[in-house]
N, C-alpha and C. Protein backbone atom coordinates (compact mmCIF):
# COMPACT_ATOMS: atom_id res chain seq x y z
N UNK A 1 153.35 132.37 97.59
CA UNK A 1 153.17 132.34 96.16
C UNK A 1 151.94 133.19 95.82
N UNK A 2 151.96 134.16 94.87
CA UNK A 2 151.03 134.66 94.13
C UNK A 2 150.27 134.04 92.97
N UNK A 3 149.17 134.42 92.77
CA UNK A 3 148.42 134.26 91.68
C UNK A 3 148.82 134.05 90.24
N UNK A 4 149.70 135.38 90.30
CA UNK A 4 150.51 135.67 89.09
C UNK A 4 151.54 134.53 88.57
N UNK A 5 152.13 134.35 89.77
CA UNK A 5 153.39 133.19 89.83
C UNK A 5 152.63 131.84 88.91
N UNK A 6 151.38 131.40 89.01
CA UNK A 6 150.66 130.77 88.43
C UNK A 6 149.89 130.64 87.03
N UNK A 7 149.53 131.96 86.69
CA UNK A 7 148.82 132.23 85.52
C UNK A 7 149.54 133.21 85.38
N UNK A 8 150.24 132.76 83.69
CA UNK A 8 151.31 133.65 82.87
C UNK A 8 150.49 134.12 81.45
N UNK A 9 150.31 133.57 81.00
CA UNK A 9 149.16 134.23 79.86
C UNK A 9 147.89 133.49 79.19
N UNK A 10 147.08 134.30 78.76
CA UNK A 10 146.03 133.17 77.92
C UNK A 10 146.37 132.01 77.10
N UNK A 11 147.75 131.67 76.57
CA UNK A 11 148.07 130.62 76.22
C UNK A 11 148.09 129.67 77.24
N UNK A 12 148.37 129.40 78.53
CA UNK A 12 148.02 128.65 80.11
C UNK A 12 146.31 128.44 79.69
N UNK A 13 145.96 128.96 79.17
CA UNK A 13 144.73 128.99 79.79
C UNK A 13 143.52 128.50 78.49
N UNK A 14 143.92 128.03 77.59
CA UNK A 14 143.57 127.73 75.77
C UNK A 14 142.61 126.89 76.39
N UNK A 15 141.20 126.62 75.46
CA UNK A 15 141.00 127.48 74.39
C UNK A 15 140.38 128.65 74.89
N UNK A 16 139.47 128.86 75.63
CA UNK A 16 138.61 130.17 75.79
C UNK A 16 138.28 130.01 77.26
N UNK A 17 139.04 131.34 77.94
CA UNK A 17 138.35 131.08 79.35
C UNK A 17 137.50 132.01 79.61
N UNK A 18 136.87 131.57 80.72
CA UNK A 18 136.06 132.42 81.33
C UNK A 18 136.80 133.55 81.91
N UNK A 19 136.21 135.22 81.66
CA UNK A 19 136.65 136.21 82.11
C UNK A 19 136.67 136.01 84.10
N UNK A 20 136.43 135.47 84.28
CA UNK A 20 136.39 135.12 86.18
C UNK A 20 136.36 133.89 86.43
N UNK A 21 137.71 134.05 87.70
CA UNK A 21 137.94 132.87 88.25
C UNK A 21 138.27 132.80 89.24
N UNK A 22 137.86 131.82 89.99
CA UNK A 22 137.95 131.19 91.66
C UNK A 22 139.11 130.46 92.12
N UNK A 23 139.07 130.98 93.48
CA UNK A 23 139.95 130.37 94.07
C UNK A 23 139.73 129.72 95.16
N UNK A 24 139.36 128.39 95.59
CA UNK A 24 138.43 127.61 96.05
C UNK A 24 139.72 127.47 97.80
N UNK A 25 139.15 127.79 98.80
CA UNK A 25 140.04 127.91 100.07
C UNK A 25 139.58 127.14 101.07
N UNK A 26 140.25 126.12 101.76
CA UNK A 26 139.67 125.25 102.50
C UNK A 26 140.31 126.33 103.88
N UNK A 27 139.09 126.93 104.76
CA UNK A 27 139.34 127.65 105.84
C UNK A 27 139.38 126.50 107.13
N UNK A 28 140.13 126.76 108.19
CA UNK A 28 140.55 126.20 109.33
C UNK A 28 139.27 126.91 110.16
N UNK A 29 139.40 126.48 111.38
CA UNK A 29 139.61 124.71 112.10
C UNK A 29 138.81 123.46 111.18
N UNK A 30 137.71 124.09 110.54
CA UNK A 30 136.95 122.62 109.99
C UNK A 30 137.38 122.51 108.82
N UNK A 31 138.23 123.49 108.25
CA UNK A 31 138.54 123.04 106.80
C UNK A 31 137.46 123.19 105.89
N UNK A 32 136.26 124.07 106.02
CA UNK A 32 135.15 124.57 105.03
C UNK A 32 135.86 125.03 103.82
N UNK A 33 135.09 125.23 102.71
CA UNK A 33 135.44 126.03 102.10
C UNK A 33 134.91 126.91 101.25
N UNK A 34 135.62 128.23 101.24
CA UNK A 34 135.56 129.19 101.03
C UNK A 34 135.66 130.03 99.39
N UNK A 35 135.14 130.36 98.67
CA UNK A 35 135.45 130.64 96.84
C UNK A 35 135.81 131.99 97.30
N UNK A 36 136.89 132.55 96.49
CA UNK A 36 137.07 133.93 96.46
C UNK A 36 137.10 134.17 94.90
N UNK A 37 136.29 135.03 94.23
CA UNK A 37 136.33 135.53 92.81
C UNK A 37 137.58 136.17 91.96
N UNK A 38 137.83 136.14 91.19
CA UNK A 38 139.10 137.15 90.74
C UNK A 38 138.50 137.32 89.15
N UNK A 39 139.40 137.99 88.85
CA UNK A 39 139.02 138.71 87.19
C UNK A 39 140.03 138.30 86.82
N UNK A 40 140.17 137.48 85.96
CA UNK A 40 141.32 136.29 84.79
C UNK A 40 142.00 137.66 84.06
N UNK A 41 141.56 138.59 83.24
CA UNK A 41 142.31 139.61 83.09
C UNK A 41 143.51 140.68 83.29
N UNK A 42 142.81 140.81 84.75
CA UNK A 42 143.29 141.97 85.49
C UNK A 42 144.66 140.93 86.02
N UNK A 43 144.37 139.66 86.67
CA UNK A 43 145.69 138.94 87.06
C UNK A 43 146.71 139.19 85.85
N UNK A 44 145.97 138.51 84.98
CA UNK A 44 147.41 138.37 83.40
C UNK A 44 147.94 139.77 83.41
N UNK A 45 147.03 140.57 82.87
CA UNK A 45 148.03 142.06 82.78
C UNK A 45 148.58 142.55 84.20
N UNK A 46 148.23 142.53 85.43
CA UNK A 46 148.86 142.88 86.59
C UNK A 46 148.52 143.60 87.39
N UNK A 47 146.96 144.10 86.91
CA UNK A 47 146.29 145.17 87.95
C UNK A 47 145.44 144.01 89.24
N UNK A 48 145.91 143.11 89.36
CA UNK A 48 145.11 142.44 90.36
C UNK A 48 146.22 140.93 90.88
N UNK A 49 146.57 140.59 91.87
CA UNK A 49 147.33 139.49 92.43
C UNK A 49 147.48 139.08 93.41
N UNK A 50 146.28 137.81 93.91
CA UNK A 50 146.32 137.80 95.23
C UNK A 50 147.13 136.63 95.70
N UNK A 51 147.42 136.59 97.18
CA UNK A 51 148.16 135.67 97.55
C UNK A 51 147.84 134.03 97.77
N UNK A 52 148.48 133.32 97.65
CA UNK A 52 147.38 131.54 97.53
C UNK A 52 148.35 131.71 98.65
N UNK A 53 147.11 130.38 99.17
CA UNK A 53 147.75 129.88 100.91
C UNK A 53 147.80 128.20 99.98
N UNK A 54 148.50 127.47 101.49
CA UNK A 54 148.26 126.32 101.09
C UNK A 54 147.21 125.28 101.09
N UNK A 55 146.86 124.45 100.05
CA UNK A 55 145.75 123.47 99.74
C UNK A 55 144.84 124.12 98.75
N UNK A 56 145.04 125.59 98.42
CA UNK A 56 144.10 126.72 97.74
C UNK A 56 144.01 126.16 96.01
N UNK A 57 142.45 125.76 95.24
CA UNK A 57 142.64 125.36 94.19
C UNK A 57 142.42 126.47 93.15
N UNK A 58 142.59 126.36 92.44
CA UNK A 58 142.32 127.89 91.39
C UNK A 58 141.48 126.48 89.87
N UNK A 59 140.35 127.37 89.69
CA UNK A 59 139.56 127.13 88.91
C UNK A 59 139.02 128.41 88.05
N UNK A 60 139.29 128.10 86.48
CA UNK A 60 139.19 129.09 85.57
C UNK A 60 138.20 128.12 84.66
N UNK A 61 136.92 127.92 84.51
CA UNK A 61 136.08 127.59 83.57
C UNK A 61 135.95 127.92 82.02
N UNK A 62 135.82 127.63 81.12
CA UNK A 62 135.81 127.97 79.79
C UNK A 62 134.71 128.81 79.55
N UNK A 63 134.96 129.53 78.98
CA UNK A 63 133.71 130.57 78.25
C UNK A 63 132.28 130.10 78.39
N UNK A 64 132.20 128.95 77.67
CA UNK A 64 130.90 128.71 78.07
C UNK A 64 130.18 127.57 78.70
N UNK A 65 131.35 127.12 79.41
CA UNK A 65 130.59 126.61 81.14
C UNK A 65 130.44 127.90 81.81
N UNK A 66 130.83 128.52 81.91
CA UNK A 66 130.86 129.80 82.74
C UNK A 66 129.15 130.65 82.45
N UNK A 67 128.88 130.54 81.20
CA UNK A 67 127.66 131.18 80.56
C UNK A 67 126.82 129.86 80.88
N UNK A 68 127.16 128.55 81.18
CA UNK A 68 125.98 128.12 81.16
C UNK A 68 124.73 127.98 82.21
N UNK A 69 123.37 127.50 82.00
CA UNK A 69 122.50 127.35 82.72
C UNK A 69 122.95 126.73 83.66
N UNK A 70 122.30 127.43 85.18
CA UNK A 70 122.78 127.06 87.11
C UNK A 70 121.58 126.66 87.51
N UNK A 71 121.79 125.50 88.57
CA UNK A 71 120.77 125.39 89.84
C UNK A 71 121.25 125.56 90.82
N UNK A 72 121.00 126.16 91.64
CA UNK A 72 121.27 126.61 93.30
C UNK A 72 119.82 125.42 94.19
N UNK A 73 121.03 124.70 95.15
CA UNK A 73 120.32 123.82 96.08
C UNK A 73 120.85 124.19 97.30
N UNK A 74 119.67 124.71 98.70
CA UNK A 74 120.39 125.27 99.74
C UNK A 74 119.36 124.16 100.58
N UNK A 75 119.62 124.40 102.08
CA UNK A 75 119.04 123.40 103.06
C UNK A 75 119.87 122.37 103.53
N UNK A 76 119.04 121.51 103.97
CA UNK A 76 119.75 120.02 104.68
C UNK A 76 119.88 119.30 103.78
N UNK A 77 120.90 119.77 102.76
CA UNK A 77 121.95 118.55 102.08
C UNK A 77 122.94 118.33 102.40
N UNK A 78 124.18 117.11 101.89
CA UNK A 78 125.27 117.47 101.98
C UNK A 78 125.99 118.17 101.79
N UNK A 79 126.09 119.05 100.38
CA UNK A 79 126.89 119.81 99.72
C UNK A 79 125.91 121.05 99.21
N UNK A 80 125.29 122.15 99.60
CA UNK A 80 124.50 122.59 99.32
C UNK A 80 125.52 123.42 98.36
N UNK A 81 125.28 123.87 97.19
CA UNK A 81 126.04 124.66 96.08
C UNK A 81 125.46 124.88 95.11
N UNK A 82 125.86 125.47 93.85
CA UNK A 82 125.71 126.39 92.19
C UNK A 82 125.96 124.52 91.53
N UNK A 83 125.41 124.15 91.31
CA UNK A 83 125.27 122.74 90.00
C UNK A 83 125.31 123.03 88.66
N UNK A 84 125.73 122.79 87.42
CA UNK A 84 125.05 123.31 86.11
C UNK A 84 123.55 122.59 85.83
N UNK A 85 123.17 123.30 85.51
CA UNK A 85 121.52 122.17 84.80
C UNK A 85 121.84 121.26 83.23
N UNK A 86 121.56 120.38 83.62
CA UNK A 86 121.61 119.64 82.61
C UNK A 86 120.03 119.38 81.60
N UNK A 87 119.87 118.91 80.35
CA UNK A 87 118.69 119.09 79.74
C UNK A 87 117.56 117.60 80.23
N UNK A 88 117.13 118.15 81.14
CA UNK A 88 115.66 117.23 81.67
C UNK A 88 115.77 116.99 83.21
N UNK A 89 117.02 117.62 83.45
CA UNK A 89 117.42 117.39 85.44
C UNK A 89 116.09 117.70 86.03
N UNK A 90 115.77 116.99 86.77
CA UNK A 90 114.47 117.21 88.05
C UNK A 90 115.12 117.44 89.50
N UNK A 91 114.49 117.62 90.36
CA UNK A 91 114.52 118.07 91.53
C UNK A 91 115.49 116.98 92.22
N UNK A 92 114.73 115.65 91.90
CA UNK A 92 115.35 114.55 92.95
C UNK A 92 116.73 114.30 92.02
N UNK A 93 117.41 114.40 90.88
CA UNK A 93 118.89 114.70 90.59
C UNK A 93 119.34 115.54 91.45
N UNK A 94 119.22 116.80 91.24
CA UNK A 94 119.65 117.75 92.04
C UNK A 94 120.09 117.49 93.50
N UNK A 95 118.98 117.04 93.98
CA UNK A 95 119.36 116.37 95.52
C UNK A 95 120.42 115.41 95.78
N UNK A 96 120.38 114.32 94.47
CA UNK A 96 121.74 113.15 94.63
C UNK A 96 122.71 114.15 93.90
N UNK A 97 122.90 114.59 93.06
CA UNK A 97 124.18 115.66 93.36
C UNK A 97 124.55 116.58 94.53
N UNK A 98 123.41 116.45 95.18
CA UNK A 98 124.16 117.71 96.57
C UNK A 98 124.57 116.60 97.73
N UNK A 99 124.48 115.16 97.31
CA UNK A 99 124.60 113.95 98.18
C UNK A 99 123.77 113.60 99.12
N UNK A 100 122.24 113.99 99.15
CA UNK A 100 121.84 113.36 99.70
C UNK A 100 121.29 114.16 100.70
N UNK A 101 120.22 114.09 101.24
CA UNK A 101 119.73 114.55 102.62
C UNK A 101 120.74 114.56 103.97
N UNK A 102 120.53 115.36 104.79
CA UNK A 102 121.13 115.17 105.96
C UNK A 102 120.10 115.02 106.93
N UNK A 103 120.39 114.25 108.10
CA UNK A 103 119.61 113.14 108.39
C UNK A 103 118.51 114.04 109.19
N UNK A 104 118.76 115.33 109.52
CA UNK A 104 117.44 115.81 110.19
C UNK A 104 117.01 116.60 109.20
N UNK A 105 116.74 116.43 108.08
CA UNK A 105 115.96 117.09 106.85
C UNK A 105 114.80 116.50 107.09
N UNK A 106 113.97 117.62 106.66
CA UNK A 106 112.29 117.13 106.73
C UNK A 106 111.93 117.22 105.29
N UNK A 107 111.49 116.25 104.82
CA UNK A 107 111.25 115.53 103.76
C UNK A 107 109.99 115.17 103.55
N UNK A 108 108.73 116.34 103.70
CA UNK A 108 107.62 116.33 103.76
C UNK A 108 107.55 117.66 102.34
N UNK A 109 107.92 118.59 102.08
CA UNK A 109 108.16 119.24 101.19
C UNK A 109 109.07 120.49 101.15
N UNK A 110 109.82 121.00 99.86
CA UNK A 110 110.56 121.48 99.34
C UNK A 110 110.12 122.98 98.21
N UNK A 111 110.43 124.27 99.12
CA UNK A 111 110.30 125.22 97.72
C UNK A 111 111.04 125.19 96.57
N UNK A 112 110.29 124.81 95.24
CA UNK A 112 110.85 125.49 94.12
C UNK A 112 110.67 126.91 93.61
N UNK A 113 111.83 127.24 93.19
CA UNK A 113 111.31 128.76 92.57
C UNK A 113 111.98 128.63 91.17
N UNK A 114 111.24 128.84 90.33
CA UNK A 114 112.27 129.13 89.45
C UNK A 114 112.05 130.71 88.53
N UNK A 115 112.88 131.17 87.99
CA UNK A 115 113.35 132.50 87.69
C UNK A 115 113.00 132.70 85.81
N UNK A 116 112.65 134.08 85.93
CA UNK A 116 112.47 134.45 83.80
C UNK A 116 112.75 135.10 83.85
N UNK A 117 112.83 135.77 82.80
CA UNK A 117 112.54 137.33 82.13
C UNK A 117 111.63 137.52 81.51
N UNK A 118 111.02 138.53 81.91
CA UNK A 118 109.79 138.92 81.18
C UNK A 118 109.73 140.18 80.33
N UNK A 119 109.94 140.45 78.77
CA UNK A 119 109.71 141.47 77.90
C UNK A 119 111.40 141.94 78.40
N UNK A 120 112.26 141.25 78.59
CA UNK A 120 113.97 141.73 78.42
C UNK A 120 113.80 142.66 79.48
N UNK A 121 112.92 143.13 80.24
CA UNK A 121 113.12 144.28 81.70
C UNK A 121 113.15 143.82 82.76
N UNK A 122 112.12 142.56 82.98
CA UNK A 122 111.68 142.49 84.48
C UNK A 122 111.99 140.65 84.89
N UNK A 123 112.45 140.72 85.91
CA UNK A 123 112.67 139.13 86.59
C UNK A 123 111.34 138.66 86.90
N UNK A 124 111.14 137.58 86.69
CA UNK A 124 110.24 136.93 87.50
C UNK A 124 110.30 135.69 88.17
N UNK A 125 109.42 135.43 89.30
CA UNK A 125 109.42 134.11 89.70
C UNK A 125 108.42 133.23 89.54
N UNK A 126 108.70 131.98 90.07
CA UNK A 126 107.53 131.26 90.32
C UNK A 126 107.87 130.17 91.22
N UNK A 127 106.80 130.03 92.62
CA UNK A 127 107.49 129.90 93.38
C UNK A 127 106.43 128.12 93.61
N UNK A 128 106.70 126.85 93.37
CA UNK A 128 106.00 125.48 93.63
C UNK A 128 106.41 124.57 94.75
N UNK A 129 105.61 124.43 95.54
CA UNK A 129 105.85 122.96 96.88
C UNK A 129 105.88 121.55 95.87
N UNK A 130 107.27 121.21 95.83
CA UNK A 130 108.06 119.97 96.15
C UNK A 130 107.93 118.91 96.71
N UNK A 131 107.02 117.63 96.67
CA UNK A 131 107.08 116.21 98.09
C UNK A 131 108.36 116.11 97.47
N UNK A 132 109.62 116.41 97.75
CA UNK A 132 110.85 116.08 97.54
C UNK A 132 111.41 114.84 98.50
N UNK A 133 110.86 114.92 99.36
CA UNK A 133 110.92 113.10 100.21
C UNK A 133 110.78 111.88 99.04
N UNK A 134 109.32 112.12 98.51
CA UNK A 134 108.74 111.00 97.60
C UNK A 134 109.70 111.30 96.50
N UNK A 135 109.56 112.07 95.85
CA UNK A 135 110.42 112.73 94.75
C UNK A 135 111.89 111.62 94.82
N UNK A 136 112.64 111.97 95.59
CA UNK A 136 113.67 111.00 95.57
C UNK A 136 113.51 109.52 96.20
N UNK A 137 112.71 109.42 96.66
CA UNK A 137 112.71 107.58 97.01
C UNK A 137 111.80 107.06 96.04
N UNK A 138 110.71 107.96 95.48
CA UNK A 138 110.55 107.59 93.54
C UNK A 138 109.09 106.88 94.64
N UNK A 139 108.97 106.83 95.39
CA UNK A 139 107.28 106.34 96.30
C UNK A 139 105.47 107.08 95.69
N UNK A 140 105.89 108.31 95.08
CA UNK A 140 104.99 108.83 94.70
C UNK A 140 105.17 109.17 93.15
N UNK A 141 104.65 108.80 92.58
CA UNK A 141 104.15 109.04 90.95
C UNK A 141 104.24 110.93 90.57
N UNK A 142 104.53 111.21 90.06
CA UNK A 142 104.32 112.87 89.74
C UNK A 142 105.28 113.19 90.85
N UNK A 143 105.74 112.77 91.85
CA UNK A 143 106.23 113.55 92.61
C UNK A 143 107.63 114.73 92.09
N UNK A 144 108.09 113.98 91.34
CA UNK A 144 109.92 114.59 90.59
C UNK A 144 109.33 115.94 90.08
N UNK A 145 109.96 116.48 89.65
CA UNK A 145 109.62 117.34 88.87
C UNK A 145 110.84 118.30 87.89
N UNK A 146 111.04 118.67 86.74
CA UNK A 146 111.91 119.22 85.91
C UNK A 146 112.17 120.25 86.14
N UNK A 147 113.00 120.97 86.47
CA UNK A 147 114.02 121.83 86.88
C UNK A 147 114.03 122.96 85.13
């Protein structure tokens, strides 16, 4: 089965989707998985159609989940992935959405960085140490911090 065979026109797809969409692939032997990108466009009109295997989910987000604000959590979690930010999320959310530590995580501290723009040209960072241990077992006062 193709892509196409699946998504027939923007009416499938009401009210407003996101111009790109995934196709979420659980790869063998462990069954990981894998996102492959596609352009929601190019499928409908026909310049693009790739093949689905089986268990393969297809996810097309709305306009503006797609635009909205991301946190990226990598390391010894469970689920390290792209989260949306929600308005007041701290560090130790973030962590119980990625499920949790994995058990040889060191939990003494955690880089934050977080990202701007400066004058519409230039990225910037800023890069803060995390007690993300305390942070989520809530043991230290100030420890959390807002995202």
């Amino acid at each position: 089965m193709r892509l196409s065979d699946v998504l027939h026109s923007y009416q499938d797809l009401l009210p407003e989707p996101s111009p790109v969409g995934e196709i979420i692939r659980l790869v063998p032997p462990d069954l990981h998985a894998e996102t492959i990108n596609f352009n929601v466009p190019d499928v409908l009109i026909g310049n693009s159609n790739l093949e689905l295997q089986t268990f393969d989910t297809i996810r097309i987000l709305g306009r503006y989940q797609a635009d909205a604000p991301k946190v990226t959590i990598q390391g010894e979690v469970l689920r390290p992935s792209t989260y949306p930010l929600s308005d007041g999320m701290t560090a130790a959310q973030l962590v119980r959405m990625a499920g949790g530590f994995k058990r040889d995580a060191m939990l003494d501290e955690a880089d934050l960085t977080s990202y701007g723009v400066a004058n519409g040209t230039r990225v910037t960072g800023n890069l803060v140490n995390v007690h993300i241990g305390a942070a989520v077992a809530g043991t230290e006062p100030g420890a959390d911090v807002p995202l």
